[in-house]
N, C-alpha and C. Protein backbone atom coordinates (compact mmCIF):
# COMPACT_ATOMS: atom_id res chain seq x y z
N UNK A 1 120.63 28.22 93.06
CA UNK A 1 120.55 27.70 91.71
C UNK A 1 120.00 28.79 90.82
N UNK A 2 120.30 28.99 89.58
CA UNK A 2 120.22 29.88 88.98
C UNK A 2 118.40 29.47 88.44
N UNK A 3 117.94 30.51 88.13
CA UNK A 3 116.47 30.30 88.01
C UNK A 3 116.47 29.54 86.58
N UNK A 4 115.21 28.69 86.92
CA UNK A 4 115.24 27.62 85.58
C UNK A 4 114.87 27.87 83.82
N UNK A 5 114.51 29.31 83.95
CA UNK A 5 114.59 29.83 83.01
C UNK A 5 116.25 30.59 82.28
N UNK A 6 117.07 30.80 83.06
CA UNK A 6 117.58 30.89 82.45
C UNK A 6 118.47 29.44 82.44
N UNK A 7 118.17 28.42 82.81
CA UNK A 7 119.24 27.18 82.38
C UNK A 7 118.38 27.17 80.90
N UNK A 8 117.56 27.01 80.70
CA UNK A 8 116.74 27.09 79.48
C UNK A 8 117.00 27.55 78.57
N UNK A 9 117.79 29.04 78.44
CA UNK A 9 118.39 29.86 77.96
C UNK A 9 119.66 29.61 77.29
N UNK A 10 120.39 28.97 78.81
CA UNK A 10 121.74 28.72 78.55
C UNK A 10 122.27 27.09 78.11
N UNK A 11 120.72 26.02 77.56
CA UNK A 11 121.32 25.11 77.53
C UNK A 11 121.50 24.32 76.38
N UNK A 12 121.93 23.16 75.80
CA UNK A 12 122.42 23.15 74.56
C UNK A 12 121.12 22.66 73.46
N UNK A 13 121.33 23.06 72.15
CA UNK A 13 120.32 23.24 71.52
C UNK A 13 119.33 21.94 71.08
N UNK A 14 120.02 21.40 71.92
CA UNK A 14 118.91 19.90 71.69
C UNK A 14 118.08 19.82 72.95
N UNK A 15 118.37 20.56 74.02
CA UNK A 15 117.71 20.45 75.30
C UNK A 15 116.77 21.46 75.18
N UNK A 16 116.76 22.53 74.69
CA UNK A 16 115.69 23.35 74.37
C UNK A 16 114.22 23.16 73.79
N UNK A 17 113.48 23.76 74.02
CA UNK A 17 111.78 23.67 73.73
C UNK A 17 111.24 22.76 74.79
N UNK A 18 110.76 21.64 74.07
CA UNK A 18 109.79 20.93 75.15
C UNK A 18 110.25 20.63 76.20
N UNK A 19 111.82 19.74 75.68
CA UNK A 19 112.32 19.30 76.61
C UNK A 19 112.83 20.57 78.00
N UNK A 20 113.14 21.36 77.33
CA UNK A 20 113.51 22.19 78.75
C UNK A 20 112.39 22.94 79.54
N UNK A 21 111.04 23.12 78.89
CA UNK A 21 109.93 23.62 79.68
C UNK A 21 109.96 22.30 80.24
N UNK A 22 109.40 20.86 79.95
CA UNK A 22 109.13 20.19 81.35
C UNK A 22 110.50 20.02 82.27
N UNK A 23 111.64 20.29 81.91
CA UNK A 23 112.32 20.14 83.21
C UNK A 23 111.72 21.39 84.26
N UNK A 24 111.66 22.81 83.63
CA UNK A 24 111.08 23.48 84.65
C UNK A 24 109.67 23.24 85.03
N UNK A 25 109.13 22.90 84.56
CA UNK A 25 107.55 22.68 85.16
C UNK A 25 108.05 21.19 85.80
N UNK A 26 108.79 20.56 85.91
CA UNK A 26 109.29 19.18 86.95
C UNK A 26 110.07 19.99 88.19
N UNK A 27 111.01 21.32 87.61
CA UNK A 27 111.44 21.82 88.88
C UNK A 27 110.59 22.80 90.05
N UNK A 28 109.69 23.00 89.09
CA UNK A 28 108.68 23.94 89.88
C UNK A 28 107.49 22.94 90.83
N UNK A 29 107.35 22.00 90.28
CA UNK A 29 106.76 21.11 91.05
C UNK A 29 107.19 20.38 92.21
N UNK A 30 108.47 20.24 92.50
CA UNK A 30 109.30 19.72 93.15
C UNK A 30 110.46 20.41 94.01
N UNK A 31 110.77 21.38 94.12
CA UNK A 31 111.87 21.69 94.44
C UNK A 31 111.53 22.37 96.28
N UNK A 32 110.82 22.76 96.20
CA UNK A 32 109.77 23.11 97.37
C UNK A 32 109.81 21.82 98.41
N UNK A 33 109.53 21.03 97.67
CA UNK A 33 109.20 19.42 98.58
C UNK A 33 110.69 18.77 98.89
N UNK A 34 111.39 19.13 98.03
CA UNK A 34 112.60 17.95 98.01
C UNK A 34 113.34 19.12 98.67
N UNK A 35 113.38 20.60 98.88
CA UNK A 35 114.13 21.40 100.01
C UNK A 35 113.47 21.22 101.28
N UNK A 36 112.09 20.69 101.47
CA UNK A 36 111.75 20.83 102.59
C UNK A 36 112.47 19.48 103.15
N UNK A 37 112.28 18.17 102.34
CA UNK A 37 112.93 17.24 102.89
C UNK A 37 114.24 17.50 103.68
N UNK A 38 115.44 17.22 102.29
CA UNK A 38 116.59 17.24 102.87
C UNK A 38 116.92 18.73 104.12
N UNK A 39 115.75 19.96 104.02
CA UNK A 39 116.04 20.73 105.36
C UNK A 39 115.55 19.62 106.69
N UNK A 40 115.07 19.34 106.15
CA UNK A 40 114.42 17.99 107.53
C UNK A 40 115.87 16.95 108.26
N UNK A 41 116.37 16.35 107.11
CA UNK A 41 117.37 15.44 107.06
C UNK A 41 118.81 16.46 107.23
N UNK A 42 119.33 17.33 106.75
CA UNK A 42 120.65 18.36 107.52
C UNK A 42 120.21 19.08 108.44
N UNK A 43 119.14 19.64 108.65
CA UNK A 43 118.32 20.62 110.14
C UNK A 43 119.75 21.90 109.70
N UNK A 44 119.94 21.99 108.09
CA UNK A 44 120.50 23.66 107.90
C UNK A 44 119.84 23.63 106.57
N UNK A 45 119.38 24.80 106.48
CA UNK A 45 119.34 25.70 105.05
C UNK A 45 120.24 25.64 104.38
N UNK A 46 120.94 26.05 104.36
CA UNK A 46 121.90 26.49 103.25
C UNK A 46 122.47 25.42 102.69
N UNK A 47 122.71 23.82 103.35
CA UNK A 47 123.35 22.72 103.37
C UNK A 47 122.15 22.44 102.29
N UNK A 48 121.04 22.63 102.94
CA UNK A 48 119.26 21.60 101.96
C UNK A 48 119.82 22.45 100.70
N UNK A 49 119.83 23.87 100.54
CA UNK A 49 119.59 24.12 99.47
C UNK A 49 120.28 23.64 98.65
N UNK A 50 122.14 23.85 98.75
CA UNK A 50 122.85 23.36 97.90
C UNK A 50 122.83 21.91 97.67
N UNK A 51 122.42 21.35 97.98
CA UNK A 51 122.35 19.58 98.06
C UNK A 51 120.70 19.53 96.85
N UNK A 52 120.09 20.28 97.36
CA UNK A 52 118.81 20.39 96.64
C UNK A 52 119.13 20.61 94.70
N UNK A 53 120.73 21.79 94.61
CA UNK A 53 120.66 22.40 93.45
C UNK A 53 121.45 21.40 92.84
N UNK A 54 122.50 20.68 93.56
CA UNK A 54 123.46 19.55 93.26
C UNK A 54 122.76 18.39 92.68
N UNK A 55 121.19 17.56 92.91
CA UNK A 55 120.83 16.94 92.89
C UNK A 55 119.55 17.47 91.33
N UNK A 56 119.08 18.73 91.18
CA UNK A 56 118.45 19.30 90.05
C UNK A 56 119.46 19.14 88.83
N UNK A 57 120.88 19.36 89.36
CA UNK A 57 121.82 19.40 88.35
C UNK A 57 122.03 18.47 87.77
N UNK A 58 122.08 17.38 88.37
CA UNK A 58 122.52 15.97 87.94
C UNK A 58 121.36 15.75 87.27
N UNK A 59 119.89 15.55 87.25
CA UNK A 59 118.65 15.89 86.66
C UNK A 59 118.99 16.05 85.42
N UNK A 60 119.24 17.71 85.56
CA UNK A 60 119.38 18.51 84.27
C UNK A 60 120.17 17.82 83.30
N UNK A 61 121.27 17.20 83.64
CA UNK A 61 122.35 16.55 82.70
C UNK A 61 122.05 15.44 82.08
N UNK A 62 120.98 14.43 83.06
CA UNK A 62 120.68 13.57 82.64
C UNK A 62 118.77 13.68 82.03
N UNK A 63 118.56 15.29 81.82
CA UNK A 63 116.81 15.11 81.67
C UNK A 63 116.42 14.10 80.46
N UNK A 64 117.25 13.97 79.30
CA UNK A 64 116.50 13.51 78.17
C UNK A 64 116.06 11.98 78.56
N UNK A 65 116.91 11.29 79.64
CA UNK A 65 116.60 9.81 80.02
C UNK A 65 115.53 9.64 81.30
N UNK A 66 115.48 10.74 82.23
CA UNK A 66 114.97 10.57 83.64
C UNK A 66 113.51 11.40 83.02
N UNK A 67 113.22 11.64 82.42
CA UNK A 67 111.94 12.39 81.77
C UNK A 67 110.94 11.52 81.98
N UNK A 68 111.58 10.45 81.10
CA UNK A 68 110.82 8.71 80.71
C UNK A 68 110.62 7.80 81.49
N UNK A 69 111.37 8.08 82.72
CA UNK A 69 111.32 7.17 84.01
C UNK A 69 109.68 7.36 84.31
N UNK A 70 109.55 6.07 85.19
CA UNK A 70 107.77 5.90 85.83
C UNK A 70 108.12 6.88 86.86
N UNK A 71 108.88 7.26 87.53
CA UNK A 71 108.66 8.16 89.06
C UNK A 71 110.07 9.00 88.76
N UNK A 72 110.08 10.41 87.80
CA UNK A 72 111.25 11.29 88.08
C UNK A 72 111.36 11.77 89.41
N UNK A 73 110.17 11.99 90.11
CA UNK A 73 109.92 12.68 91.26
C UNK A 73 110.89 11.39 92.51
N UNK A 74 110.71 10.14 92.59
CA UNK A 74 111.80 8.85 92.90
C UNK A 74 112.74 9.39 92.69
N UNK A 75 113.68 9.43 91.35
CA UNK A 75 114.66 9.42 91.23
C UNK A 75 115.33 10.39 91.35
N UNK A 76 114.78 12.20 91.66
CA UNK A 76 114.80 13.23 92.45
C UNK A 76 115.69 12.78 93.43
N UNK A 77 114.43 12.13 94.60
CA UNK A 77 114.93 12.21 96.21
C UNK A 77 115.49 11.17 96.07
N UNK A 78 116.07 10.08 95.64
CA UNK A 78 117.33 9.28 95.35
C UNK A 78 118.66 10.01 95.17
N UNK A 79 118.32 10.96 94.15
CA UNK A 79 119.30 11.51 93.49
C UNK A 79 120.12 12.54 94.70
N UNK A 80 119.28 13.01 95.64
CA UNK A 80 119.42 14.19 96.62
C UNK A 80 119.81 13.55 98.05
N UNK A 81 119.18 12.23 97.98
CA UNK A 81 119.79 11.74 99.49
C UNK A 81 121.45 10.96 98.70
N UNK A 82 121.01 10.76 98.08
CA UNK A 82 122.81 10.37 97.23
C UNK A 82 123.78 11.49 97.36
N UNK A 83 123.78 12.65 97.32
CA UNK A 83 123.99 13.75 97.29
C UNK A 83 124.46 14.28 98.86
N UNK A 84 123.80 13.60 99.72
CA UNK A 84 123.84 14.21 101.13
C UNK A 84 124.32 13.19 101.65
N UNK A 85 124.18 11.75 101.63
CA UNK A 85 125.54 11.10 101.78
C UNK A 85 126.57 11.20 101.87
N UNK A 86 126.95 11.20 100.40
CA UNK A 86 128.24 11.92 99.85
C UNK A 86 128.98 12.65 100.71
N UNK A 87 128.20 13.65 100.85
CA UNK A 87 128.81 15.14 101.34
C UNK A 87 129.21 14.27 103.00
N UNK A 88 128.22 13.41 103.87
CA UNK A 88 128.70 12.84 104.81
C UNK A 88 130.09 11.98 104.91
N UNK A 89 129.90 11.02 103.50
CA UNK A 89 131.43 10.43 103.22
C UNK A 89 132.65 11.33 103.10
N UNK A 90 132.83 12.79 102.91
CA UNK A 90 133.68 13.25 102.38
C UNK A 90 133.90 13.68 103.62
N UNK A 91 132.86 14.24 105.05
CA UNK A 91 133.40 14.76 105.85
C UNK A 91 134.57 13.61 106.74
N UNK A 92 133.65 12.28 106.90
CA UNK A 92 134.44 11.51 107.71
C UNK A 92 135.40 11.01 106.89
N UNK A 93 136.17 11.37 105.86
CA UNK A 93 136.85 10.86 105.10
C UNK A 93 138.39 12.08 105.61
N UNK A 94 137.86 13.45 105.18
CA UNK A 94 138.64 14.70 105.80
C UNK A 94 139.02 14.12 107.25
N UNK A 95 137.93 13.80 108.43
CA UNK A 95 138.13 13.24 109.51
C UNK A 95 139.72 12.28 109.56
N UNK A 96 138.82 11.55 108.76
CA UNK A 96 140.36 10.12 109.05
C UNK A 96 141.81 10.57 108.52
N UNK A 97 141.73 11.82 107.38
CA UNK A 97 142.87 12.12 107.04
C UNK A 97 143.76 13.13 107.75
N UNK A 98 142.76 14.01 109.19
CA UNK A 98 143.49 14.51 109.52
C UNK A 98 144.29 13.99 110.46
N UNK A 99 143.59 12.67 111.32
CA UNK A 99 144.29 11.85 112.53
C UNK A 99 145.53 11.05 111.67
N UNK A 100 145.51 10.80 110.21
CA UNK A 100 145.79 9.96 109.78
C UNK A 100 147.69 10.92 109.03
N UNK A 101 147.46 12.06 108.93
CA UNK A 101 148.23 12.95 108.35
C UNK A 101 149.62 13.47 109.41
N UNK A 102 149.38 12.83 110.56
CA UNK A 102 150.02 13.92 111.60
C UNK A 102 151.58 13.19 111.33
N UNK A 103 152.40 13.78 111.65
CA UNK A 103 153.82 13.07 111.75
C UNK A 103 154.41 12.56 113.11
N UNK A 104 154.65 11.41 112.89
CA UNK A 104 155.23 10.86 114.06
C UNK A 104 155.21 11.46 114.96
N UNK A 105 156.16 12.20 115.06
CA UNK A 105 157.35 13.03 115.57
C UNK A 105 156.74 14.26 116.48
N UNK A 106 155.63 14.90 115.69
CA UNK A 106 155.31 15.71 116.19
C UNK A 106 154.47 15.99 117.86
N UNK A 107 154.84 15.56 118.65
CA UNK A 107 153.97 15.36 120.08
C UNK A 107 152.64 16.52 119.76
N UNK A 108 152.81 17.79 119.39
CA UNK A 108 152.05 18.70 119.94
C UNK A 108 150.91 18.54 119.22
N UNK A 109 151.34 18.46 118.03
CA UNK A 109 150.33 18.78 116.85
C UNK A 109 149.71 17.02 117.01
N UNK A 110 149.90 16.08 116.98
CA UNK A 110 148.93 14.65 117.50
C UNK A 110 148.40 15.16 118.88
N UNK A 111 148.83 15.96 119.87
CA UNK A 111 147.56 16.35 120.82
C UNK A 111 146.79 17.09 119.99
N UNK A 112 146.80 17.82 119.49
CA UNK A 112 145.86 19.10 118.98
C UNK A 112 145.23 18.20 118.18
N UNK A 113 145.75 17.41 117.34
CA UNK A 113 144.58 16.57 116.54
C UNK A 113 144.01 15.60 117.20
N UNK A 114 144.21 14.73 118.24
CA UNK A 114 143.38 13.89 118.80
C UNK A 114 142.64 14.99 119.91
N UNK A 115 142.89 16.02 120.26
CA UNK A 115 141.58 16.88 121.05
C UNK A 115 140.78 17.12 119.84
N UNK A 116 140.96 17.56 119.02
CA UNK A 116 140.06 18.01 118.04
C UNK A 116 138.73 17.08 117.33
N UNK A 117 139.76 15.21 117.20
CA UNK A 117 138.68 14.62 116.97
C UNK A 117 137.81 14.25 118.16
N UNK A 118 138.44 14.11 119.42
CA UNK A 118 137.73 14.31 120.89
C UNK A 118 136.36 15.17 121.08
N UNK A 119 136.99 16.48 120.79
CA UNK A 119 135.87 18.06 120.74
C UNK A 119 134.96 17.38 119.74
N UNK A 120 135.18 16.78 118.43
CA UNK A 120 134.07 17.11 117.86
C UNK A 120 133.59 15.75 117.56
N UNK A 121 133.72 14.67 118.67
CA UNK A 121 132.93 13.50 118.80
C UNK A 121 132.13 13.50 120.17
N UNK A 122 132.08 14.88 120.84
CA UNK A 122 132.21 15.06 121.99
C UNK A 122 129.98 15.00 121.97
N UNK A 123 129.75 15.73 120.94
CA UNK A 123 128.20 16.52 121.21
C UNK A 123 127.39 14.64 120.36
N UNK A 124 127.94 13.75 120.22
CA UNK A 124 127.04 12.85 119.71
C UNK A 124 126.87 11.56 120.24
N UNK A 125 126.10 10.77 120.77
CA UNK A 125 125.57 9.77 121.56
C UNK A 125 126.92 8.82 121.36
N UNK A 126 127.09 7.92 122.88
CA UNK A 126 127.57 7.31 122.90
C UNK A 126 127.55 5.74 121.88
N UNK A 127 126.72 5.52 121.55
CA UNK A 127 126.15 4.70 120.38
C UNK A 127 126.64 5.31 118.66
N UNK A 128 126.44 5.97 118.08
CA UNK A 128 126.69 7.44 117.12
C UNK A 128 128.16 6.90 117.29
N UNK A 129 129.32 7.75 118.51
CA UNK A 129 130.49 7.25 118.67
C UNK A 129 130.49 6.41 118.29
N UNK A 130 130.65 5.35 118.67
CA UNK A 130 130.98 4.35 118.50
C UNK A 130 130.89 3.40 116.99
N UNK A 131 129.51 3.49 116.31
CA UNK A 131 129.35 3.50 115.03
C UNK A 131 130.35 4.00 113.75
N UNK A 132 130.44 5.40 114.62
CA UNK A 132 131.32 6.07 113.30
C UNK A 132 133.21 5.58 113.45
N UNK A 133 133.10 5.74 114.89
CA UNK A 133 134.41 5.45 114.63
C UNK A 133 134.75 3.58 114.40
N UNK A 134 134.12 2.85 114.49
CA UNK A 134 134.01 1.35 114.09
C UNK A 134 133.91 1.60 112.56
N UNK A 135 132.79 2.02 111.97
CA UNK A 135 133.22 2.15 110.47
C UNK A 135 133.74 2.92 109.76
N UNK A 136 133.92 4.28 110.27
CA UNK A 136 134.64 5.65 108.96
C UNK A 136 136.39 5.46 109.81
N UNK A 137 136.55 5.34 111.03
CA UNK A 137 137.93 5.30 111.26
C UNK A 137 139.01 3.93 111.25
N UNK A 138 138.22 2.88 111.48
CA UNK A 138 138.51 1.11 111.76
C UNK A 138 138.05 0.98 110.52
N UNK A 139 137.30 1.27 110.02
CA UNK A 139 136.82 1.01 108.43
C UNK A 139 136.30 -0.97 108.49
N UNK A 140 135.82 -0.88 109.81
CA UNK A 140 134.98 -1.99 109.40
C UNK A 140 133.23 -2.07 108.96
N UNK A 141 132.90 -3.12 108.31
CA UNK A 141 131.61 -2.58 107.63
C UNK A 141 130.13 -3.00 108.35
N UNK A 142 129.50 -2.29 108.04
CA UNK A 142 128.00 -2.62 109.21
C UNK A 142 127.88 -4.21 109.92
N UNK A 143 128.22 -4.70 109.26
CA UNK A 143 128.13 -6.38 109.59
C UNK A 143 128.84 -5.88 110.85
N UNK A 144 130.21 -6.19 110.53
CA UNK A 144 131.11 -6.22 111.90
C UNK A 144 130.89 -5.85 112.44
N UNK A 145 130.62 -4.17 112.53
CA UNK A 145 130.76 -3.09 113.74
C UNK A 145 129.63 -3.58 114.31
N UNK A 146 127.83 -3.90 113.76
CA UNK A 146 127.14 -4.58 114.77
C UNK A 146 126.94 -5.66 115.06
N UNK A 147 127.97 -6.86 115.15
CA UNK A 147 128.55 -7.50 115.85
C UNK A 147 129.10 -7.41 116.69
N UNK A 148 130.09 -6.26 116.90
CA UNK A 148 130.85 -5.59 117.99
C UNK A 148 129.84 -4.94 118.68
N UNK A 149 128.92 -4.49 118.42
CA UNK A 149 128.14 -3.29 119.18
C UNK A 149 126.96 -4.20 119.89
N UNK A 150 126.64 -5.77 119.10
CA UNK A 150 125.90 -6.04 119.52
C UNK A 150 124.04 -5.80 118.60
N UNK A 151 124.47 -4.85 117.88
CA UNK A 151 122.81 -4.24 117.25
C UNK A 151 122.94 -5.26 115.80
N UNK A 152 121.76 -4.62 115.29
CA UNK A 152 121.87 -5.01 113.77
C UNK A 152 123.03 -4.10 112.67
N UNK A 153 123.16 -4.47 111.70
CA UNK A 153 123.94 -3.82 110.75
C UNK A 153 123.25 -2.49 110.13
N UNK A 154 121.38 -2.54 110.32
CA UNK A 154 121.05 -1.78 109.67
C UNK A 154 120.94 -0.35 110.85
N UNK A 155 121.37 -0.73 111.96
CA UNK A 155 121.31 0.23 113.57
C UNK A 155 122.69 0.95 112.99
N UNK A 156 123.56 0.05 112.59
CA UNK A 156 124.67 0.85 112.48
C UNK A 156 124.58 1.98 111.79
N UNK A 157 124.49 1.49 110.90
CA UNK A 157 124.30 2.55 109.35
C UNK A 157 123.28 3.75 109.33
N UNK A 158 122.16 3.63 110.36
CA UNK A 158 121.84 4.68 111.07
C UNK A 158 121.98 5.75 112.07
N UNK A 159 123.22 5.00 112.46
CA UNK A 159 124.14 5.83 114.23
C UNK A 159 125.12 6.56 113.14
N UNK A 160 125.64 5.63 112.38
CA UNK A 160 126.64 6.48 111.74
C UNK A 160 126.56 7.79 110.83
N UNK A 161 124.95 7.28 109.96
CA UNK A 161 124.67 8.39 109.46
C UNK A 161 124.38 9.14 110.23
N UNK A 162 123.74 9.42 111.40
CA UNK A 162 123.18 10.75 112.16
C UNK A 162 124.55 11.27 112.72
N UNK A 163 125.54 10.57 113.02
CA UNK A 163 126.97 10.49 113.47
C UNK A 163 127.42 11.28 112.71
N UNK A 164 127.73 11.55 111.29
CA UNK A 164 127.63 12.11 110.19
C UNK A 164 127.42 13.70 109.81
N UNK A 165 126.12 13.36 110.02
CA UNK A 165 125.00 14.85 110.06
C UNK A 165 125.45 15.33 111.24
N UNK A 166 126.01 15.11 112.40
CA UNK A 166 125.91 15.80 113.79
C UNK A 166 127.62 16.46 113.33
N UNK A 167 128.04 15.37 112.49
CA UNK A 167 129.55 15.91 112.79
C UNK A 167 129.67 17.21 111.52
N UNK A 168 128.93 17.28 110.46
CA UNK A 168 129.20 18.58 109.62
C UNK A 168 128.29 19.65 109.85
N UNK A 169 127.51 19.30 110.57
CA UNK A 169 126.47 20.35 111.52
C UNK A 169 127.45 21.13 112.18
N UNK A 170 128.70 20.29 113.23
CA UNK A 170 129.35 21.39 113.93
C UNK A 170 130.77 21.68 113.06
N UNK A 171 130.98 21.09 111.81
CA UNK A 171 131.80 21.61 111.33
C UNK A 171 131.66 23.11 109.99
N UNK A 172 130.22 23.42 109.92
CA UNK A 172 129.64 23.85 109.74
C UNK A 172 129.93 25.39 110.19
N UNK A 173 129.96 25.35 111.75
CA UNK A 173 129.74 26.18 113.06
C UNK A 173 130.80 27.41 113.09
């Protein structure tokens, strides 16, 4: 992220003065804590950081309203686990489109894509499995799948998210 002095610099002339010193004295207070988090929650750097600058950004766009909020520092790590979600929805989303893309016809290339989603469902708990592919591939929703699984809905939504994180960790690789 570009240092917060120069967004300050570069930003439009109603966001300037007060308003843009406390966004940096809000980013300087925070940005330390909310990278250490989400490095906690992806277990990569480079993933925390950009998720970290993605989530300042949205901030920045919205500072003149989130200023006034009782807890900006809340709506931060809201804003950043929203952010890292996301980025989870989009992988298992790529996922379903590549099993989902193959042509009939093609024998070789449907092996190569069902090894591939194989290989890389391969490193995550049998539980995890099962989660993700009940809801990101069957696209049924926590209710169901832990019905099927037997757990609660809120077990699901936790297998799947770590399901998630394990799967752009090695796509990552």
């Amino acid at each position: 992220m570009r240092k917060t002095a120069e967004l300050a610099d570069t930003a439009p002339t109603e966001m300037r003065g007060s308003t843009a010193r406390s966004f940096e004295e809000f980013y300087l207070e925070r940005h330390e804590a909310v990278y250490s988090a989400l490095w906690l929650v992806t277990r990569d750097r480079n993933e925390a950081e950009e998720i970290a600058q993605e989530a300042f950004l949205k901030l920045w766009e919205r500072w003149d309203r989130v200023r006034d909020l009782a807890d900006p520092g809340g709506y931060l790590y809201r804003t950043a686990m929203n952010v890292w979600r996301s980025r989870g929805r989009r992988t298992a989303v790529a996922l379903r489109r590549a099993v989902r893309t193959l042509p009939a016809d093609d024998g070789i290339a449907e092996v190569d894509a069902r090894d591939a989603v194989v290989r890389a469902l391969a490193p995550l708990t049998p539980r995890q499995r099962a989660a993700l592919v009940l809801t990101d591939l069957l696209g049924l929703t926590s209710e169901d799948a832990g019905r099927v699984l037997g757990v609660r809905a809120s077990t699901v939504r936790v297998l799947a998210a770590r399901a998630r994180a394990a799967l752009q960790e090695g796509m990552e690789r």
